[in-house]
N, C-alpha and C. Protein backbone atom coordinates (compact mmCIF):
# COMPACT_ATOMS: atom_id res chain seq x y z
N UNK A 1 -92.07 78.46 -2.16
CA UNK A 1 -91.88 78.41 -3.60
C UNK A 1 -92.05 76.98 -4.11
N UNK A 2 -91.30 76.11 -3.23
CA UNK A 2 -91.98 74.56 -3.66
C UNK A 2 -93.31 74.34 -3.99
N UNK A 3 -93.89 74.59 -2.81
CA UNK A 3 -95.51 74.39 -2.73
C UNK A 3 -96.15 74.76 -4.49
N UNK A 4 -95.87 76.10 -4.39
CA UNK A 4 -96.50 76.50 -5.56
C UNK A 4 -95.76 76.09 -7.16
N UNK A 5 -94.50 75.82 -6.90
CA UNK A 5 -94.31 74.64 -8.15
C UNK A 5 -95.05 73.35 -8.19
N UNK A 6 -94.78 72.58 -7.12
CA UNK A 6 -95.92 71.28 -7.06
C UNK A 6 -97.11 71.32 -7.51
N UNK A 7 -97.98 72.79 -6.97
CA UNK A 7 -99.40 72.75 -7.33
C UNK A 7 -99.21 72.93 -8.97
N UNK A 8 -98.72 73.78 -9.39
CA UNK A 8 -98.64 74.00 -10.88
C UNK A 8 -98.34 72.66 -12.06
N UNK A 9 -97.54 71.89 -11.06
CA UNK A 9 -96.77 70.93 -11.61
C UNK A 9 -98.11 69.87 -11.71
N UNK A 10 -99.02 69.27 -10.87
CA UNK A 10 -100.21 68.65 -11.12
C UNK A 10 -101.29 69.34 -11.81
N UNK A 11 -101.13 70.53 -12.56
CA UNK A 11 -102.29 70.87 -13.50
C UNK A 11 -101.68 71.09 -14.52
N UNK A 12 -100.06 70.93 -14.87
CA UNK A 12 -100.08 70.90 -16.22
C UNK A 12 -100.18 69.69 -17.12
N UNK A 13 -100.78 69.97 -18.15
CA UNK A 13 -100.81 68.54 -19.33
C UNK A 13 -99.12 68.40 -19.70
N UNK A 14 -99.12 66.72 -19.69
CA UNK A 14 -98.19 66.33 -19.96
C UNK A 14 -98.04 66.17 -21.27
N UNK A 15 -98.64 66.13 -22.40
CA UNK A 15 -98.54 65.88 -23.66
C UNK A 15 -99.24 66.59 -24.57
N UNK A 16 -99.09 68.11 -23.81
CA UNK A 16 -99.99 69.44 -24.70
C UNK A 16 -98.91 69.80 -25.20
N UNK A 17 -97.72 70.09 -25.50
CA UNK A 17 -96.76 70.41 -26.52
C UNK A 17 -96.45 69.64 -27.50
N UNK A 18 -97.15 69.45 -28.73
CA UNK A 18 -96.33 68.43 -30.13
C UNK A 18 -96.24 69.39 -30.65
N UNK A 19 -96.24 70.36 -30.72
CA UNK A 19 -96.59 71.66 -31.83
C UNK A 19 -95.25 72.56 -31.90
N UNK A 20 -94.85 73.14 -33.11
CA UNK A 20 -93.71 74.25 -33.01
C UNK A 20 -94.92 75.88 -33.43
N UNK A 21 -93.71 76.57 -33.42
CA UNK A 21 -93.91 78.05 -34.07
C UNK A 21 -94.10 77.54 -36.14
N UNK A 22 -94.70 77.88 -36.75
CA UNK A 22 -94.77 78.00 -37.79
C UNK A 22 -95.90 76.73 -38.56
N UNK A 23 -96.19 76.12 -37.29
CA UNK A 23 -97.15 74.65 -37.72
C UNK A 23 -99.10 75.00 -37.67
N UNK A 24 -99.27 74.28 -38.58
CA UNK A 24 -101.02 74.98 -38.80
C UNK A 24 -101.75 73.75 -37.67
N UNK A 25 -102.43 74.36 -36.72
CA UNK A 25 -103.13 73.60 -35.55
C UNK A 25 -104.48 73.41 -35.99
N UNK A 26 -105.07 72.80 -35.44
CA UNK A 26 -106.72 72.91 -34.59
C UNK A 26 -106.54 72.71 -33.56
N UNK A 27 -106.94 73.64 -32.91
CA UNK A 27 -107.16 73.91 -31.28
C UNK A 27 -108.54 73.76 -31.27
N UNK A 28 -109.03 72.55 -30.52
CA UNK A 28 -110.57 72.25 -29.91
C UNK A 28 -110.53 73.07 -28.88
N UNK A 29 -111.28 74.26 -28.35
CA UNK A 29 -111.83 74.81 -27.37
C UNK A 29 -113.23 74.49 -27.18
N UNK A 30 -113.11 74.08 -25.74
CA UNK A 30 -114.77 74.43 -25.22
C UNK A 30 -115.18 75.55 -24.59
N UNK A 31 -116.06 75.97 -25.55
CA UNK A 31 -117.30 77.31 -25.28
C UNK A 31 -118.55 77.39 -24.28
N UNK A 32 -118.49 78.24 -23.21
CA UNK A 32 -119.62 77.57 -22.29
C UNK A 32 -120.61 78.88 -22.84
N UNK A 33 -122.35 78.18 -23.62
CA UNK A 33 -122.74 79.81 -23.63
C UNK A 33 -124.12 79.22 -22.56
N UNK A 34 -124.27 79.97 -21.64
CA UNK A 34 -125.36 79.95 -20.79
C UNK A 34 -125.59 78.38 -20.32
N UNK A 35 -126.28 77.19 -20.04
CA UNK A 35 -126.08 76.40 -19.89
C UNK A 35 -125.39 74.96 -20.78
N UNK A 36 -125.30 75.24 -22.04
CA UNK A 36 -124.66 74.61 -22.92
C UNK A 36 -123.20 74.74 -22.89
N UNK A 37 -122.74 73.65 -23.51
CA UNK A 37 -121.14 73.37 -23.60
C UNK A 37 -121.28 73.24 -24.95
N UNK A 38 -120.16 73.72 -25.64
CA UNK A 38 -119.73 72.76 -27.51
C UNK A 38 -118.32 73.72 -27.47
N UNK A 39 -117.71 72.18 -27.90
CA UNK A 39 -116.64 72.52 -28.89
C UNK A 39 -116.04 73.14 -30.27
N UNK A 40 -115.43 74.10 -29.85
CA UNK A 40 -115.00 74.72 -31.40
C UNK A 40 -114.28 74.73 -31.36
N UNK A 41 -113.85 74.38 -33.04
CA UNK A 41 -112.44 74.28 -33.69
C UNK A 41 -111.75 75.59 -34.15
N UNK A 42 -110.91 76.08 -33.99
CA UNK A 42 -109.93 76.79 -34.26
C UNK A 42 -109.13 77.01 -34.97
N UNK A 43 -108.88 76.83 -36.59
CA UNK A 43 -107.45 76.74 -37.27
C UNK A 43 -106.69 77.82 -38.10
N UNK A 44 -105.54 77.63 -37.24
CA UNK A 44 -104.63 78.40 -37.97
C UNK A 44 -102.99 78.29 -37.71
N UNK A 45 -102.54 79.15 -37.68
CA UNK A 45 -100.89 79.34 -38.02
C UNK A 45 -100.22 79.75 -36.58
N UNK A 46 -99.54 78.72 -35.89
CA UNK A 46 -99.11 79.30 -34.95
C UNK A 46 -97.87 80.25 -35.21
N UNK A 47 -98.56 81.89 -34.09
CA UNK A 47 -96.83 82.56 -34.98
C UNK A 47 -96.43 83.17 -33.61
N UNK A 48 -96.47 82.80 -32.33
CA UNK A 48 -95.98 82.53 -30.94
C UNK A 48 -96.14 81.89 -29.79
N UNK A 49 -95.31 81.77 -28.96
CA UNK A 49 -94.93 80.90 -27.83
C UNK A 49 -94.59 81.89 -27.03
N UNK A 50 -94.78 82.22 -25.58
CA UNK A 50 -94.29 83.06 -24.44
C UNK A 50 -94.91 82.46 -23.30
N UNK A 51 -94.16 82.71 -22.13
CA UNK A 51 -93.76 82.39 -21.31
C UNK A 51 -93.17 80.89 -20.96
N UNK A 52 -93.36 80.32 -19.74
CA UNK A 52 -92.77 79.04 -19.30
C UNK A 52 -93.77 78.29 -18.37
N UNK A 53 -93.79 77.39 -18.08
CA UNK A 53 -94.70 76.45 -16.97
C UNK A 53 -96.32 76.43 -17.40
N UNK A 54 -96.91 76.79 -16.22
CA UNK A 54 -98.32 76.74 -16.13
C UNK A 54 -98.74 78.16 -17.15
N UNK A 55 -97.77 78.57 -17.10
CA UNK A 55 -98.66 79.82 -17.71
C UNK A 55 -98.05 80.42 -19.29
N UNK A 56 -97.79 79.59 -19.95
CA UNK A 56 -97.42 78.87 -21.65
C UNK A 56 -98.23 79.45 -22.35
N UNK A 57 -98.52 80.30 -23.19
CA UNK A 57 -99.62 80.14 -24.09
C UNK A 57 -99.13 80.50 -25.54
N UNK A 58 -99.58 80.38 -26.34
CA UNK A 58 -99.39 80.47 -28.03
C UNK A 58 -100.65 81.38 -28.18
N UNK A 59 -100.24 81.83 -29.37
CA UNK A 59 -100.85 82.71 -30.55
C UNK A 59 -101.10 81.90 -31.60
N UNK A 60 -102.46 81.72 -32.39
CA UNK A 60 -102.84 81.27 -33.45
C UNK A 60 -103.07 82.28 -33.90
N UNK A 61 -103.14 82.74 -35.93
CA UNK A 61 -103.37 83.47 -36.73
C UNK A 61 -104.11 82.39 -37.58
N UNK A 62 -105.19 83.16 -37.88
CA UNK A 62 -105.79 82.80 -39.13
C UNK A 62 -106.59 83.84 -40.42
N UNK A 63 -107.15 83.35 -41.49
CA UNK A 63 -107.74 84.67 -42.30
C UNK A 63 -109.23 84.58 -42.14
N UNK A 64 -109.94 84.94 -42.12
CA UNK A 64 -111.54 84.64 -41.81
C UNK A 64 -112.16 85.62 -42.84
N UNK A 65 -112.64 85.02 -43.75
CA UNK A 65 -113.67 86.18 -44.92
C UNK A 65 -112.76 87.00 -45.06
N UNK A 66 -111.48 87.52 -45.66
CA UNK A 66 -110.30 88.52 -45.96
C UNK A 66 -110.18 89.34 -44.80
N UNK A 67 -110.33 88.67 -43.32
CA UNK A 67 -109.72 89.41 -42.25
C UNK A 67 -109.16 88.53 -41.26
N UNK A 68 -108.06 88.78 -40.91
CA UNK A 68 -106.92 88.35 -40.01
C UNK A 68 -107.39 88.10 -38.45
N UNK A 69 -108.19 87.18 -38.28
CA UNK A 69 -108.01 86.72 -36.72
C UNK A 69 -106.75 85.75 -35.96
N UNK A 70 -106.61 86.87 -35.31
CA UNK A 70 -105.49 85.85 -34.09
C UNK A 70 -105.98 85.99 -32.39
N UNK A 71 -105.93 84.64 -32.29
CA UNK A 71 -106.25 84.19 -30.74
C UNK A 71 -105.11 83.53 -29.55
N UNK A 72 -105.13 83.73 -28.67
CA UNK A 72 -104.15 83.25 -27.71
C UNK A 72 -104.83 82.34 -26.67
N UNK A 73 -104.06 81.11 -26.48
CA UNK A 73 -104.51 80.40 -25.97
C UNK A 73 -103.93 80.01 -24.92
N UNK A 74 -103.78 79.74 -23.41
CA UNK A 74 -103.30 78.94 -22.61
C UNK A 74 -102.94 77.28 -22.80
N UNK A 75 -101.46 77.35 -22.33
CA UNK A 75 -101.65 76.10 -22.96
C UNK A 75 -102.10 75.03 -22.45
N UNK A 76 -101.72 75.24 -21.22
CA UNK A 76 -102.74 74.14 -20.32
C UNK A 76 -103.70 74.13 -19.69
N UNK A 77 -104.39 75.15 -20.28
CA UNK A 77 -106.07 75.56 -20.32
C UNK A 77 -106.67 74.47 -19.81
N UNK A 78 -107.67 74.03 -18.90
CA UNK A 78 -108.75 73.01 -18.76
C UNK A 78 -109.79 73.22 -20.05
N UNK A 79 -110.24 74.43 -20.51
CA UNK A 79 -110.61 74.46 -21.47
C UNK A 79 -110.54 73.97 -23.19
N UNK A 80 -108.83 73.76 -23.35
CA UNK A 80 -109.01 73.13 -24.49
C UNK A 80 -108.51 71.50 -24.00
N UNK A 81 -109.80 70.56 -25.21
CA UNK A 81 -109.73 69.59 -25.04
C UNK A 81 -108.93 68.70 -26.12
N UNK A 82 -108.14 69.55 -26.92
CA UNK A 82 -107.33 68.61 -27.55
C UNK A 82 -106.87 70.00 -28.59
N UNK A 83 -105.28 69.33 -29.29
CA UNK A 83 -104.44 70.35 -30.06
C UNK A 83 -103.65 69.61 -31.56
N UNK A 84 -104.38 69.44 -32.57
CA UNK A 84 -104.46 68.62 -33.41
C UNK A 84 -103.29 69.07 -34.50
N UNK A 85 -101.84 68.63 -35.11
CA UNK A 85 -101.25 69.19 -35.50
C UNK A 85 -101.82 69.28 -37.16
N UNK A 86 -102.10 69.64 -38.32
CA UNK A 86 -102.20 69.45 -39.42
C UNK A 86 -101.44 69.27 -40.28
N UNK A 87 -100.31 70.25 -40.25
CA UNK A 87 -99.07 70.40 -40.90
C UNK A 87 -98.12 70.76 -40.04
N UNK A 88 -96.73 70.88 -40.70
CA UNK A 88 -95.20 71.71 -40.26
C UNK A 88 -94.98 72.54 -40.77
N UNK A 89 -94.56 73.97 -40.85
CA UNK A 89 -94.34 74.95 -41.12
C UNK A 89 -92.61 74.47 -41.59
N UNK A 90 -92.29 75.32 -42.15
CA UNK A 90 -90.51 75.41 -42.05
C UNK A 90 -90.28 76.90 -41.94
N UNK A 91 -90.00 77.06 -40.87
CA UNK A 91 -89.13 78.20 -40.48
C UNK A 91 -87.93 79.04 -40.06
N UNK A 92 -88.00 79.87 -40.07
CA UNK A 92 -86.60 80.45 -39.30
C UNK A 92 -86.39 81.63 -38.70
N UNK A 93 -87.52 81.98 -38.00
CA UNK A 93 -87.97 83.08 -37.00
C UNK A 93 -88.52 82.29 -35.59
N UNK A 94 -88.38 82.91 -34.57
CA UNK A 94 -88.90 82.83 -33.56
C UNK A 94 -90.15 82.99 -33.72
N UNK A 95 -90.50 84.28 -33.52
CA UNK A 95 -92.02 85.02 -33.99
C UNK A 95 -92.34 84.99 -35.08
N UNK A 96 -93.76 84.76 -35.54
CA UNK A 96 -94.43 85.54 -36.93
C UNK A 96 -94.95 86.19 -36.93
N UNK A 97 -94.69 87.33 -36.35
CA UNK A 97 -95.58 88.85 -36.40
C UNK A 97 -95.50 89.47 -37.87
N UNK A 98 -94.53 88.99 -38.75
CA UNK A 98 -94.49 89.60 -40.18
C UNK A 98 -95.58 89.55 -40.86
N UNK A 99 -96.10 87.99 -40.66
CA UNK A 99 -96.83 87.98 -41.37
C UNK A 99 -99.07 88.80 -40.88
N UNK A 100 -98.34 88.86 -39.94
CA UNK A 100 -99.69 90.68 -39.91
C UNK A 100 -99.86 91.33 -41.13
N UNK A 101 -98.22 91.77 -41.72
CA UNK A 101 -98.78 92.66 -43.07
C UNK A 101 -98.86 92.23 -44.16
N UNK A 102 -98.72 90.96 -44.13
CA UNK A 102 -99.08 89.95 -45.55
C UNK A 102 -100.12 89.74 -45.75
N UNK A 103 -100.37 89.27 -47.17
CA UNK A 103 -102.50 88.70 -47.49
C UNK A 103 -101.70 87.77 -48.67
N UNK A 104 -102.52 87.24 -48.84
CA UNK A 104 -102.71 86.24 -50.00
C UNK A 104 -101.62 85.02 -49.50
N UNK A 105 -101.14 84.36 -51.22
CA UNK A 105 -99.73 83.62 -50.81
C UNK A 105 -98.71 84.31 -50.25
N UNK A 106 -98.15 85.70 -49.58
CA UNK A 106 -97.18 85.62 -48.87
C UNK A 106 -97.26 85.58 -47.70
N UNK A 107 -98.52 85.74 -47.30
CA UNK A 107 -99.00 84.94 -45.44
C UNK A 107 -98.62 83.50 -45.79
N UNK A 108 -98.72 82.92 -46.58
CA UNK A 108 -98.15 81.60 -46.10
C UNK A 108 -96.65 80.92 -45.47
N UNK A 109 -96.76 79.74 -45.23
CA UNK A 109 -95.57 79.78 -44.62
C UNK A 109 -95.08 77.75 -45.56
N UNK A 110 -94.05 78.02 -45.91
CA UNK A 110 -93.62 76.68 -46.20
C UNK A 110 -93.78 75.41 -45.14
N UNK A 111 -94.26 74.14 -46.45
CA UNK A 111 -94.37 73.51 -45.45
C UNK A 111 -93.02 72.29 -45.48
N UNK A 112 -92.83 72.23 -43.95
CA UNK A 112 -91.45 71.25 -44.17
C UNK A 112 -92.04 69.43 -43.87
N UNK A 113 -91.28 69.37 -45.27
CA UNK A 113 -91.25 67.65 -45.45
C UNK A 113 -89.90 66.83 -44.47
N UNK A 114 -90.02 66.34 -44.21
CA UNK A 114 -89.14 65.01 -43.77
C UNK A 114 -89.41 63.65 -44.38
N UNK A 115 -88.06 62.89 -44.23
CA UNK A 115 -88.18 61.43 -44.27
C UNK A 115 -88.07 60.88 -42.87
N UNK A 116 -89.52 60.16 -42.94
CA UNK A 116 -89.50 59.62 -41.56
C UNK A 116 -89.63 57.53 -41.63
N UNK A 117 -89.24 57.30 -40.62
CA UNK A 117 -89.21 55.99 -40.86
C UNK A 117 -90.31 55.28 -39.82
N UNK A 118 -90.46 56.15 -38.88
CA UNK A 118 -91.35 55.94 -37.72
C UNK A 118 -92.98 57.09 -37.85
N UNK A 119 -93.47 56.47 -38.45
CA UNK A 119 -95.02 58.11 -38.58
C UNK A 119 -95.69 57.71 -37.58
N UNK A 120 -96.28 58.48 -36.78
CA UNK A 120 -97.39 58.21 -35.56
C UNK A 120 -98.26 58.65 -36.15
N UNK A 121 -99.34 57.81 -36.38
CA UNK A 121 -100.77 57.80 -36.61
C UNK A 121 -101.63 58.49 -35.93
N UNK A 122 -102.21 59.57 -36.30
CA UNK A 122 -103.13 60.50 -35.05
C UNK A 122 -104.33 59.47 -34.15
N UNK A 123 -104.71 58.99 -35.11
CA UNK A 123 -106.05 58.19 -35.18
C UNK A 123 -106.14 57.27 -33.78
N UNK A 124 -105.04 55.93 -34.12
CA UNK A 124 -104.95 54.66 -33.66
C UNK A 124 -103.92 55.54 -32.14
N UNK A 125 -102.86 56.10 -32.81
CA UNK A 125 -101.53 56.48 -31.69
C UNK A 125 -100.44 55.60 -31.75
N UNK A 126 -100.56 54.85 -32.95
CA UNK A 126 -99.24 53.64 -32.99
C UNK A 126 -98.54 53.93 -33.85
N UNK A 127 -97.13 53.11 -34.28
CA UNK A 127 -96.26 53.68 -35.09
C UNK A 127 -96.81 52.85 -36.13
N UNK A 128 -96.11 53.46 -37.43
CA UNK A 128 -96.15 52.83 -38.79
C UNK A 128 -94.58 53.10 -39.48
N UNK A 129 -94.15 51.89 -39.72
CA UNK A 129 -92.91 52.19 -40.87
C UNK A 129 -93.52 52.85 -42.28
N UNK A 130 -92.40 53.56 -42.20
CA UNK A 130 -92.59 54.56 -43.20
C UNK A 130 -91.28 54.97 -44.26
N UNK A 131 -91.29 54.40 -45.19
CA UNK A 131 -90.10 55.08 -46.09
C UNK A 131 -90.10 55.43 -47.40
N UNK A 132 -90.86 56.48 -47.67
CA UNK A 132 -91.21 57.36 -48.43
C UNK A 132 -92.55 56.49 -49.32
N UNK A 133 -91.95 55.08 -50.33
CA UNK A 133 -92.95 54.74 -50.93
C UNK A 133 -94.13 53.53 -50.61
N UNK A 134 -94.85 53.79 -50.93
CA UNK A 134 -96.07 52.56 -50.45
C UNK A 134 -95.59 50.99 -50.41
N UNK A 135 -96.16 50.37 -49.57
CA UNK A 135 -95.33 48.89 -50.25
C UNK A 135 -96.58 48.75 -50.81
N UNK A 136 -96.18 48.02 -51.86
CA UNK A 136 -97.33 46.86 -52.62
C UNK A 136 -97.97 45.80 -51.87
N UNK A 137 -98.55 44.81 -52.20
CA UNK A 137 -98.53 43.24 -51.59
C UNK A 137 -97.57 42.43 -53.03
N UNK A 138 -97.32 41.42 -52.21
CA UNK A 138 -96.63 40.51 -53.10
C UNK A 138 -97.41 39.56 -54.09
N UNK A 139 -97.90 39.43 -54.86
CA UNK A 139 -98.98 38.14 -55.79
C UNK A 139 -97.93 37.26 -55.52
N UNK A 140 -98.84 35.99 -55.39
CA UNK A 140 -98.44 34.64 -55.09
C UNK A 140 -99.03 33.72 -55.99
């Protein structure tokens, strides 16, 4: 039983979870069609999480031309090459299977604000102080 935790334990990504239930992703997947590789983007609404370890995966929902695609993804897929957060949801369900029978604005899901003092920059990966308003510069 060790053995096969260890092996699992060196193929999972260490920093594939920033994401909750209720937050709108892009999931970069790579597509292999015949000898070509490309990346596609993915976005939508995560509305689950199941299981534990190596074998993690989420549910994305999205609307495509007034129809409801949802995809499941592994989370520590070799296949996806990155999991981009966009927004925060605010929630208070585990699951979002509700929103299956919703369309329009009540598929949506609120989005939750915070005051943060520390923002991580997707871009760079460094912190920035942050407290709510812009600073100016000072004229001299």
């Amino acid at each position: 039983m060790e053995l096969v935790r260890a092996l699992e334990e060196k193929q999972m990504k260490q920093d594939a979870e920033d994401f909750r239930i209720g937050d709108t992703v892009k999931v970069h997947f790579k597509i292999i069609e015949g000898k070509t590789e490309r990346v596609q983007v993915f976005e939508g609404i995560v509305i689950a999480k199941k299981r534990d370890g190596l074998r993690k995966t989420f549910t994305v929902r999205k609307i495509s031309y007034g129809v409801g695609v949802e995809r499941t993804f592994p989370l520590h897929s070799p296949k996806i090459q990155k999991i981009v957060r966009v927004r925060e949801g605010r929630i208070r369900r585990a699951k979002l299977y509700y929103l299956r029978g919703r369309s329009g604005k009540a598929a949506k899901v609120a989005e939750l604000i915070r005051k943060r003092r520390d923002v991580k920059v997707p871009e760079t990966g460094t912190t920035a102080e942050h407290e709510g308003a812009p600073e100016t510069p000072e004229k001299t």
